[in-house]
N, C-alpha and C. Protein backbone atom coordinates (compact mmCIF):
# COMPACT_ATOMS: atom_id res chain seq x y z
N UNK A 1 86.34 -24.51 156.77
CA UNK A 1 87.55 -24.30 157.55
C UNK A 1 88.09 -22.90 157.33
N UNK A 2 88.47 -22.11 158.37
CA UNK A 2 88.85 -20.96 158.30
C UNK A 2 90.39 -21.38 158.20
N UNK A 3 91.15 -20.54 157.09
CA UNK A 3 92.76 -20.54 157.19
C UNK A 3 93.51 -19.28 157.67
N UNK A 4 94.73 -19.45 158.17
CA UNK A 4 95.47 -18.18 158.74
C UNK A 4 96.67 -17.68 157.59
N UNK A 5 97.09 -17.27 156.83
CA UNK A 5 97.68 -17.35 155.72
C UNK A 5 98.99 -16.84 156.38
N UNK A 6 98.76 -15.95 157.30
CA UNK A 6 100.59 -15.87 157.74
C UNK A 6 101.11 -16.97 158.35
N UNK A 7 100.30 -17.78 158.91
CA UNK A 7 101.22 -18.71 159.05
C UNK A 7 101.43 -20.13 158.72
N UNK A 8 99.95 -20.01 157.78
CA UNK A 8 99.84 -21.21 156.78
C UNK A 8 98.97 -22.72 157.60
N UNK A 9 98.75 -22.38 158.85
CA UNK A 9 97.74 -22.95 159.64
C UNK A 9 96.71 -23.33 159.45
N UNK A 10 96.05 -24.31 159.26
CA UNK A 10 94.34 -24.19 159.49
C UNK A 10 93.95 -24.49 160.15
N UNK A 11 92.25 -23.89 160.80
CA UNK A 11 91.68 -24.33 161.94
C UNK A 11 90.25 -24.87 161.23
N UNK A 12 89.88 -25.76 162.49
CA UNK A 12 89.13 -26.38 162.26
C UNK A 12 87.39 -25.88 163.08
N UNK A 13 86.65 -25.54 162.61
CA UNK A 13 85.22 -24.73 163.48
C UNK A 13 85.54 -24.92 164.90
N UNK A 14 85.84 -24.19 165.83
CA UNK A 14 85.60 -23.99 167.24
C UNK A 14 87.16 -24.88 168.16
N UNK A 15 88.15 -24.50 166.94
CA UNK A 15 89.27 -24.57 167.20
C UNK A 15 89.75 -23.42 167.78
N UNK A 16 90.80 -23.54 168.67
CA UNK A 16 91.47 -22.56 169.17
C UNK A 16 93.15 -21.68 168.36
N UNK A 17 92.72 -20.62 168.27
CA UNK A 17 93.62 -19.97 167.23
C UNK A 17 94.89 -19.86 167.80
N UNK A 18 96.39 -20.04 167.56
CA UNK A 18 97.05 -19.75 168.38
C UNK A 18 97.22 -18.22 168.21
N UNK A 19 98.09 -17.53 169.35
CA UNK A 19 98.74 -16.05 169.56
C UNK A 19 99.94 -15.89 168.77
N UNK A 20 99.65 -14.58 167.86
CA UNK A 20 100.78 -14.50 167.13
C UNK A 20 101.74 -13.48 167.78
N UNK A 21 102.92 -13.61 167.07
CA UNK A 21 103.78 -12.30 167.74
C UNK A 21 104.12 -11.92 166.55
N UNK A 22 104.08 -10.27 166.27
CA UNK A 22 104.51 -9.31 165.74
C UNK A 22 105.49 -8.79 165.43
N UNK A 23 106.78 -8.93 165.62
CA UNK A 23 108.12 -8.26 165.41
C UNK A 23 107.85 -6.93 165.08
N UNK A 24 107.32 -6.23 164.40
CA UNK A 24 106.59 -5.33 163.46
C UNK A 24 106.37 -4.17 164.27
N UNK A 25 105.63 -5.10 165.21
CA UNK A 25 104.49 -4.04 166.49
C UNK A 25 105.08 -4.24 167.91
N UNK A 26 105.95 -3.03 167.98
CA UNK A 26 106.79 -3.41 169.23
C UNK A 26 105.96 -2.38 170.22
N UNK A 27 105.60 -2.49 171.63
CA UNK A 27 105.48 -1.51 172.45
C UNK A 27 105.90 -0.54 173.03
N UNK A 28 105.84 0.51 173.22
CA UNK A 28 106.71 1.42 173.75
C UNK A 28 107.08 1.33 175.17
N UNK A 29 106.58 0.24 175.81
CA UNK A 29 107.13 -0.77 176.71
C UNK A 29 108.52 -1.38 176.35
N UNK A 30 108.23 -2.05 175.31
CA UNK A 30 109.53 -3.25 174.63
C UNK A 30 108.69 -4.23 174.26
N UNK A 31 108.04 -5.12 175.03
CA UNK A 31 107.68 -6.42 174.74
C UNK A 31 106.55 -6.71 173.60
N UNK A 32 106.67 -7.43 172.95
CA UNK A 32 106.17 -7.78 171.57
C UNK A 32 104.35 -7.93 171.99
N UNK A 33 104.00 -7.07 170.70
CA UNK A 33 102.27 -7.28 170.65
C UNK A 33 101.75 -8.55 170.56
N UNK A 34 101.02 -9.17 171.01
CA UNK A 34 100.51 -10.72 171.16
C UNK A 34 99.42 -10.01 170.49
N UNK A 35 98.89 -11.22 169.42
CA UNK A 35 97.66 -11.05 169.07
C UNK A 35 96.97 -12.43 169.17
N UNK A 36 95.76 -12.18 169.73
CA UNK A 36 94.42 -13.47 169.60
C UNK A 36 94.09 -13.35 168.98
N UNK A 37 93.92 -14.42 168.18
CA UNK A 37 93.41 -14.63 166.70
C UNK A 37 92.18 -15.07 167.01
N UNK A 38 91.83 -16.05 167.66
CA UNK A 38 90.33 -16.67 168.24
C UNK A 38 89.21 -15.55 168.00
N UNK A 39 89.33 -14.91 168.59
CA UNK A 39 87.99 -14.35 168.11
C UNK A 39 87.90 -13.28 167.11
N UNK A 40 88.85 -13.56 165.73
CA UNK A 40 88.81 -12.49 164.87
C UNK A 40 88.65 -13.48 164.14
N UNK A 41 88.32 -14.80 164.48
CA UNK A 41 88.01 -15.88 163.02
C UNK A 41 86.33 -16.64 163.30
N UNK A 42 86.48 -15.95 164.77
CA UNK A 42 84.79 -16.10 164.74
C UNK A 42 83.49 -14.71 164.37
N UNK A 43 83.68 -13.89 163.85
CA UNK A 43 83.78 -12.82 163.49
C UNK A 43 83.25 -12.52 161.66
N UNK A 44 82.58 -12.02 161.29
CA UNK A 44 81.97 -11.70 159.99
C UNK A 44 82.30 -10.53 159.60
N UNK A 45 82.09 -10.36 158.27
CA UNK A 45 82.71 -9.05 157.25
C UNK A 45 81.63 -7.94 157.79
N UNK A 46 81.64 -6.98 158.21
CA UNK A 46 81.28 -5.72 158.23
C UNK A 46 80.86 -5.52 160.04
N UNK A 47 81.40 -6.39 160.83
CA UNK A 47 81.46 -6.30 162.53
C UNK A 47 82.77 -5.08 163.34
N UNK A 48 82.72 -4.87 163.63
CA UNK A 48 83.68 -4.02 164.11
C UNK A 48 84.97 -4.95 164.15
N UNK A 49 84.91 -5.88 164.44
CA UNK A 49 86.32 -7.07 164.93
C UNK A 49 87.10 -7.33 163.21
N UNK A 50 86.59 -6.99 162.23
CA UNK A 50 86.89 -7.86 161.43
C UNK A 50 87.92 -7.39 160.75
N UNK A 51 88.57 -8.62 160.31
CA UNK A 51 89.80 -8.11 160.22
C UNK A 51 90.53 -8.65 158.59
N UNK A 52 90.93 -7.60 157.59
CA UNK A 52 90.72 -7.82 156.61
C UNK A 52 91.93 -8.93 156.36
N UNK A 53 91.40 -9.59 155.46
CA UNK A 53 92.13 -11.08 154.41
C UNK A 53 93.94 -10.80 154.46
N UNK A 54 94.10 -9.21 154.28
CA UNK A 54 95.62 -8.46 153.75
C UNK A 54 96.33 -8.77 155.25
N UNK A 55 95.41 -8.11 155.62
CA UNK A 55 96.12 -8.56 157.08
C UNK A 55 96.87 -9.72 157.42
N UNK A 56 96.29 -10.24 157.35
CA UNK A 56 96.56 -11.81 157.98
C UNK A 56 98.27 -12.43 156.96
N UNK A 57 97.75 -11.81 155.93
CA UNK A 57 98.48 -12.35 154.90
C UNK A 57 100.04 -12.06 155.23
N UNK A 58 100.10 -10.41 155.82
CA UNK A 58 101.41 -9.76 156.05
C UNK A 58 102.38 -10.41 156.40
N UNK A 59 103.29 -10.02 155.82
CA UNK A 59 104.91 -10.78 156.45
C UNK A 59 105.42 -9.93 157.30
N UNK A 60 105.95 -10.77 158.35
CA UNK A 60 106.96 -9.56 159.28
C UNK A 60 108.24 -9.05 158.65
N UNK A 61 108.76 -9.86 157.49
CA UNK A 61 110.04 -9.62 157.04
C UNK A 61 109.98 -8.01 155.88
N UNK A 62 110.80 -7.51 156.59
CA UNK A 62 110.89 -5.90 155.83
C UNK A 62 111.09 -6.12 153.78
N UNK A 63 109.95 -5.52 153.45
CA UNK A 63 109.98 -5.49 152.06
C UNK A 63 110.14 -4.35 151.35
N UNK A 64 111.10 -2.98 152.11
CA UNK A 64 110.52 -1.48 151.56
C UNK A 64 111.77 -1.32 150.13
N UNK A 65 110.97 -0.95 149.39
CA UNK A 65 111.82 -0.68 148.11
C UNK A 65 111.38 0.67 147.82
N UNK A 66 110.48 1.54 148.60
CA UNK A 66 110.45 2.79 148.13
C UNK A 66 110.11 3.46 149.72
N UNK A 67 110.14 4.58 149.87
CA UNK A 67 110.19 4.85 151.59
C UNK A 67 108.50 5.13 151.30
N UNK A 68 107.86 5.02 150.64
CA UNK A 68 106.59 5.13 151.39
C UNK A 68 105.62 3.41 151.02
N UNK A 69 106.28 2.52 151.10
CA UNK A 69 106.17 1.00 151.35
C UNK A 69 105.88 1.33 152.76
N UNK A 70 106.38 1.55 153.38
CA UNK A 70 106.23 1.39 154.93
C UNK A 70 104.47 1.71 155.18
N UNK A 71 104.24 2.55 154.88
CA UNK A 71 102.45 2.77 155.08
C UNK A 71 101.89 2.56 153.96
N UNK A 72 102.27 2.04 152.62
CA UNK A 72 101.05 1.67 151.85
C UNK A 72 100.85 -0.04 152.64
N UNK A 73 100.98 -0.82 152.97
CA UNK A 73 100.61 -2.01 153.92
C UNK A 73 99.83 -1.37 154.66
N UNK A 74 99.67 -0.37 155.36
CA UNK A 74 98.65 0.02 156.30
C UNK A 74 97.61 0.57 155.69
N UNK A 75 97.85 1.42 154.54
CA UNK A 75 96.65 2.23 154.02
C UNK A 75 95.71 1.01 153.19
N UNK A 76 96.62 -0.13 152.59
CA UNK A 76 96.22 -1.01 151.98
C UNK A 76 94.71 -1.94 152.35
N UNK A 77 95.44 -1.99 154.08
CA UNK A 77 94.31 -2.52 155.11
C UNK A 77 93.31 -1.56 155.43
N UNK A 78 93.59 -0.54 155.82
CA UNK A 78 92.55 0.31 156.14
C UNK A 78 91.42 0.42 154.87
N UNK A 79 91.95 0.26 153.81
CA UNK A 79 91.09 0.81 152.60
C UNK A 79 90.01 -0.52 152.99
N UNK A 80 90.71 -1.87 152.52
CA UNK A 80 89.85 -3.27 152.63
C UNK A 80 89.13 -2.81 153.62
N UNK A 81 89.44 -2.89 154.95
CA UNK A 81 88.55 -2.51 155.56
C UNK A 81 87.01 -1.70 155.93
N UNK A 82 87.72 -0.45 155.00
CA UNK A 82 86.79 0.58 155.00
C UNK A 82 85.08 0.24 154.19
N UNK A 83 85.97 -0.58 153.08
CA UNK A 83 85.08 -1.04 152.09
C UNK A 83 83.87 -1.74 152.58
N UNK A 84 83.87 -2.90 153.61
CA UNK A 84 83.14 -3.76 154.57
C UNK A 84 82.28 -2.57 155.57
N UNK A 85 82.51 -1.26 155.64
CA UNK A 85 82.41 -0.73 156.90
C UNK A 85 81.33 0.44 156.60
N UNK A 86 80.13 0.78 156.79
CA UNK A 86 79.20 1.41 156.87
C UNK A 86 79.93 3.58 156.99
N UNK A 87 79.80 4.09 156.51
CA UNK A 87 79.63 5.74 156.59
C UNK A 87 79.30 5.82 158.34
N UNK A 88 78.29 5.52 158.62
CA UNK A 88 77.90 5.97 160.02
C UNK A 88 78.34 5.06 160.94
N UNK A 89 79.12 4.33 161.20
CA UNK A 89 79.65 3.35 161.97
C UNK A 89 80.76 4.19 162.84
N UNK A 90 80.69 3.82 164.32
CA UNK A 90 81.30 4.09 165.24
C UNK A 90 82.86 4.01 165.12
N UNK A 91 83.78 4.77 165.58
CA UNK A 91 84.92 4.13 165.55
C UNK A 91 86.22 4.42 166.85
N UNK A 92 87.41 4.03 166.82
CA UNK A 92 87.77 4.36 168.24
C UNK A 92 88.67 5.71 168.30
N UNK A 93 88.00 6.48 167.45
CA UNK A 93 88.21 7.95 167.69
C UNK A 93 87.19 8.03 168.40
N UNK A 94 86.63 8.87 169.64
CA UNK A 94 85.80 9.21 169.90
C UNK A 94 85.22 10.41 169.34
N UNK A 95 83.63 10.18 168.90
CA UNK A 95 82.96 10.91 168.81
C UNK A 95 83.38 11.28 167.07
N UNK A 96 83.80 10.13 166.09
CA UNK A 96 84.12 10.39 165.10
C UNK A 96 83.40 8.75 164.60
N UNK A 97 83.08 9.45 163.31
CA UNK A 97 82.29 7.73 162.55
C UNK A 97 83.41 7.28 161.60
N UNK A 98 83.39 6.42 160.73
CA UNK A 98 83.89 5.89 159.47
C UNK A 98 84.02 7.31 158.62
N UNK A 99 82.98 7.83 158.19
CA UNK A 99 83.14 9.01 157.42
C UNK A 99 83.93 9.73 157.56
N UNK A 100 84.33 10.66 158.89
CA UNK A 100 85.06 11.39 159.57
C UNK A 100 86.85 11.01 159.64
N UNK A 101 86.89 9.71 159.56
CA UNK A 101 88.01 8.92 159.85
C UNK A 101 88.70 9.11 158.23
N UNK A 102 87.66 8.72 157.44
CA UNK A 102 88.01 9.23 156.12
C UNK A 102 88.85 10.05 155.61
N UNK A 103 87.39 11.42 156.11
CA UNK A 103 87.90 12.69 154.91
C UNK A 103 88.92 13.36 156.19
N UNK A 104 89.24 12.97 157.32
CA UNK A 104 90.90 13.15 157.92
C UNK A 104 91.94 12.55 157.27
N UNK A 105 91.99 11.40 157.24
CA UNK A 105 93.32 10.98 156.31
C UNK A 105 93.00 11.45 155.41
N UNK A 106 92.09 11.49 154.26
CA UNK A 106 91.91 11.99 152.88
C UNK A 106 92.60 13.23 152.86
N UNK A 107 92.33 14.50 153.63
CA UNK A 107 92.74 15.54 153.90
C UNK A 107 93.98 15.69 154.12
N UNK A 108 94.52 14.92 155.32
CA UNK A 108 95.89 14.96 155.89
C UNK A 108 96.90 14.23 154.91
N UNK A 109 96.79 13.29 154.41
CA UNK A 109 97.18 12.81 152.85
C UNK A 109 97.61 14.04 151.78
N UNK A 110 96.47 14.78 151.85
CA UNK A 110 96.47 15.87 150.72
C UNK A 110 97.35 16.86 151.00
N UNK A 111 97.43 17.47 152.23
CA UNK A 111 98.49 18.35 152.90
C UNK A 111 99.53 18.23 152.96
N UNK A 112 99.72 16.75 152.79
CA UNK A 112 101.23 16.40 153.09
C UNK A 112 101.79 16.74 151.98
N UNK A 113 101.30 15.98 151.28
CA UNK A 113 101.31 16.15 149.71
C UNK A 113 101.52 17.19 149.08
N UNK A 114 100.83 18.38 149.75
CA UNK A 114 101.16 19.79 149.12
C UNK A 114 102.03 20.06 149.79
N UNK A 115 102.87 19.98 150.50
CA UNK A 115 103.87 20.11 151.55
C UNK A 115 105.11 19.65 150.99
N UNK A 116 105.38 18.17 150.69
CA UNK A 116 106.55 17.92 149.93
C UNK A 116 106.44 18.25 149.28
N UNK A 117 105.28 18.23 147.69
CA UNK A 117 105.59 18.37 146.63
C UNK A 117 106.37 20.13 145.87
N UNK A 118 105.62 20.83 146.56
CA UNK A 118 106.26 22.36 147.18
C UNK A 118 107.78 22.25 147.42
N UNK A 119 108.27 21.40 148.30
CA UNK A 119 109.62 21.23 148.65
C UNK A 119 110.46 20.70 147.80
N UNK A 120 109.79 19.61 147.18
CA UNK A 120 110.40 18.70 146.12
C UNK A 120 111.14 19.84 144.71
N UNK A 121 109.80 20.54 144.89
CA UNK A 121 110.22 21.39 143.15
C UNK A 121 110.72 23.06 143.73
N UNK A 122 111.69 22.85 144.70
CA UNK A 122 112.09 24.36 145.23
C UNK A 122 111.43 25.57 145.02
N UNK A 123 109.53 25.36 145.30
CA UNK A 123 109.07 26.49 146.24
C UNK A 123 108.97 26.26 147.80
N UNK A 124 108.36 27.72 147.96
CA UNK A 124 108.64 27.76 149.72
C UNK A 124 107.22 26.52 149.95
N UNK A 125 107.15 26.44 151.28
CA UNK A 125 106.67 25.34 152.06
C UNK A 125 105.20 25.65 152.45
N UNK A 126 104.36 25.74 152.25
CA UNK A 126 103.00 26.78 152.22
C UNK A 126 102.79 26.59 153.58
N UNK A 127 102.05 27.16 154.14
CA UNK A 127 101.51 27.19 155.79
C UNK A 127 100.75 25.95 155.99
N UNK A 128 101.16 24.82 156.81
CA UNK A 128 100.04 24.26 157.05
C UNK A 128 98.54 24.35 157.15
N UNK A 129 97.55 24.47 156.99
CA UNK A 129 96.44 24.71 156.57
C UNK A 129 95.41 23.96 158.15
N UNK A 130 94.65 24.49 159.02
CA UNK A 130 94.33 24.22 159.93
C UNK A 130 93.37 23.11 159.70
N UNK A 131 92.84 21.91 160.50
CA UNK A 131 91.25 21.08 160.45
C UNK A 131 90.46 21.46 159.97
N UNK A 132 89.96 22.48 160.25
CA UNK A 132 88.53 22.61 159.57
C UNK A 132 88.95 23.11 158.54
N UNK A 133 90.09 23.69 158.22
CA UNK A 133 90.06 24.53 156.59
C UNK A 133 90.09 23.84 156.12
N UNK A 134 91.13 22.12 156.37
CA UNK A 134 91.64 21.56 155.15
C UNK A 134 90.76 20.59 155.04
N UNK A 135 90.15 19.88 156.16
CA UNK A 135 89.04 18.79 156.71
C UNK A 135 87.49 18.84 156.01
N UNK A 136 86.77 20.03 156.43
CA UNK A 136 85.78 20.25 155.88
C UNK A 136 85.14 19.98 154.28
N UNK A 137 85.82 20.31 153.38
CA UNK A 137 85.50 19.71 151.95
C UNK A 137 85.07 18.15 151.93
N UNK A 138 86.42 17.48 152.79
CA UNK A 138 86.26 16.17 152.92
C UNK A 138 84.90 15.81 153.56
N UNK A 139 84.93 16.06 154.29
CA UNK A 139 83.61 15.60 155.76
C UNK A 139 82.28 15.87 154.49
N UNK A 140 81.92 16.99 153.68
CA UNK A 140 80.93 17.26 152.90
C UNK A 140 80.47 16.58 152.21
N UNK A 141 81.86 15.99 151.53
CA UNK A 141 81.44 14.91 150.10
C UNK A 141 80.80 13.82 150.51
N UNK A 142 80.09 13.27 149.55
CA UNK A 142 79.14 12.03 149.67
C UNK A 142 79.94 11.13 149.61
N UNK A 143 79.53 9.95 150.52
CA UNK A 143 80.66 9.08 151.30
C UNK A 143 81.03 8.03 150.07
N UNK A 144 80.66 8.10 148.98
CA UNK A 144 80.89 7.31 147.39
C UNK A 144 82.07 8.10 147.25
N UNK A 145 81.94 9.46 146.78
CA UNK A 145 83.04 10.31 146.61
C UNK A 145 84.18 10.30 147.36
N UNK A 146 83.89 10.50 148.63
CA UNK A 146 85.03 9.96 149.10
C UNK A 146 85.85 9.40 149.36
N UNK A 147 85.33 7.62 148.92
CA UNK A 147 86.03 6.49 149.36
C UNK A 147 86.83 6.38 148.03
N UNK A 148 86.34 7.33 147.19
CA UNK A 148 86.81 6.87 145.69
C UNK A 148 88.42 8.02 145.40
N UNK A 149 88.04 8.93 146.39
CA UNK A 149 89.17 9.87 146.22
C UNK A 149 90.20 9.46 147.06
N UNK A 150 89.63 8.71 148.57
CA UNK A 150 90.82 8.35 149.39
C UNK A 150 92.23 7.99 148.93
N UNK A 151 91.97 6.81 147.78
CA UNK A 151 92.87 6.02 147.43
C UNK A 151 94.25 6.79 146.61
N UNK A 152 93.37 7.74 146.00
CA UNK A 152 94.10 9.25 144.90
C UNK A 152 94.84 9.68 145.80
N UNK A 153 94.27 10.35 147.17
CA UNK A 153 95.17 11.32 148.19
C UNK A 153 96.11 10.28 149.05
N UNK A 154 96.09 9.40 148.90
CA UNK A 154 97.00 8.60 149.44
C UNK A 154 98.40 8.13 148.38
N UNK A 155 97.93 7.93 147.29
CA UNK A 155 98.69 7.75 145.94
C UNK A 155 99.38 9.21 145.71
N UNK A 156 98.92 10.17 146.32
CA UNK A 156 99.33 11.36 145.68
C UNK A 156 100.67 11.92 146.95
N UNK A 157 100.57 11.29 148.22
CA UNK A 157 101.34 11.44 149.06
C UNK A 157 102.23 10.58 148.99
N UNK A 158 102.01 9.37 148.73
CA UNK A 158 103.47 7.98 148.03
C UNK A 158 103.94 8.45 147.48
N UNK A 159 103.70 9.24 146.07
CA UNK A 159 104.92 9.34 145.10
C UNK A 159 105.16 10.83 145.24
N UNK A 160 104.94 11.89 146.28
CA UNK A 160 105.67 13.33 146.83
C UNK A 160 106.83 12.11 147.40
N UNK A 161 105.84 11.66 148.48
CA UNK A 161 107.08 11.37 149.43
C UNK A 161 108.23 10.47 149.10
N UNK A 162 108.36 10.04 148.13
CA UNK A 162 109.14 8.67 147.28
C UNK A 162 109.69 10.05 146.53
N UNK A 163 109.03 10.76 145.82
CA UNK A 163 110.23 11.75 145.27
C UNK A 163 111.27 12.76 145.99
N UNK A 164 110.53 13.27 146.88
CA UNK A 164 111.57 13.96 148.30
C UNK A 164 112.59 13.37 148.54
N UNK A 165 112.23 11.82 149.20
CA UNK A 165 113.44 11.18 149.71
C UNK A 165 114.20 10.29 148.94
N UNK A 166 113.75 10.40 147.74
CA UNK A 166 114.42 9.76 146.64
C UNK A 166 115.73 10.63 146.23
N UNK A 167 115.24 11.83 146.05
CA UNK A 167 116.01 12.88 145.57
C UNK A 167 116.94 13.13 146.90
N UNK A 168 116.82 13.11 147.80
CA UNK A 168 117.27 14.13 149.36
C UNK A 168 117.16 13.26 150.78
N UNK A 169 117.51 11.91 150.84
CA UNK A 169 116.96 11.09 151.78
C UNK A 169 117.12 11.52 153.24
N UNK A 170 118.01 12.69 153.19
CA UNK A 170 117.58 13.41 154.77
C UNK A 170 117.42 14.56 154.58
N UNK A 171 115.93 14.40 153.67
CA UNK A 171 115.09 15.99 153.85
C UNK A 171 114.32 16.20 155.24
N UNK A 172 114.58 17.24 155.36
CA UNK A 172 113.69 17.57 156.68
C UNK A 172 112.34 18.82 156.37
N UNK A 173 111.09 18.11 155.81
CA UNK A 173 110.51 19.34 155.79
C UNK A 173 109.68 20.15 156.51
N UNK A 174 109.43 21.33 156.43
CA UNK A 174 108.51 22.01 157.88
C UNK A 174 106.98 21.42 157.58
N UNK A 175 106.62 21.44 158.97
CA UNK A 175 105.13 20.81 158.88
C UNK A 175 104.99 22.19 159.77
């Protein structure tokens, strides 16, 4: 039996999943994201559809106790995810794989990071640093290395950004 943990449901093999609604995931329409669950429970670990355990688990009810709560839930999933998910695997960037998808956030993580943390300790704000300057290192490393650093450059942008707005909660910094 497959279970749904957000909503504490179980289905039974070739049961029909109900549609959840999101509060969370509003459209820039207005009207609330419907999700089909049906065919993300017929679905196996490393398919494009699949959809990690964390997921499911999420609460819609707001839990932020530090301002960068808001995207560790997302980076949380993406990581699970990533883990299931092949280096050369397609993704809906076009013309970008798993790898690529990577050492961009890995990168863009890292920038940010040098960006507040600069701000945080009153030096100036360094120049944003273009794609390929800041991108490229990432894209190089062997896709072990990378998945292992992701988690660092993401950890390393939580606690800039938890110290910025901890200290200054309407900092505004230059990007």
């Amino acid at each position: 039996m497959a279970s749904h943990a957000a909503s504490g449901s179980t289905l039974s093999p070739g049961t029909t999943a109900p549609a959840l609604r999101h509060p969370w995931r509003r459209s820039r329409l207005g009207p609330l994201c419907v999700v089909n669950l049906k065919p993300l429970t017929e679905t196996i670990r490393g398919t494009p559809n699949y959809l990690p355990p964390s997921l499911l688990a999420m609460s819609p009810e707001p839990a932020a106790a530090r301002p960068s709560d808001g995207f560790a839930v997302e980076a949380a999933v993406f990581l699970e995810a990533l883990e299931v998910t092949p280096p050369d695997a397609l993704t809906g960037c076009a013309l970008w794989r798993a790898h690529e998808v990577a050492a961009h956030l890995g990168a863009g993580a890292v920038e940010i990071a040098r960006n507040l943390e600069a701000y945080g300790e009153g030096r100036p704000v360094p120049a944003t640093r273009g794609f390929e300057e800041r991108e490229a290192p990432y894209r190089a490393m062997e896709d072990a290395e990378l998945r292992a650093d992701l988690p660092r450059s993401i950890d390393r942008v939580a606690a800039a950004l938890d110290a910025v707005l901890g200290a200054e909660p309407d900092a505004v910094v230059p990007w």
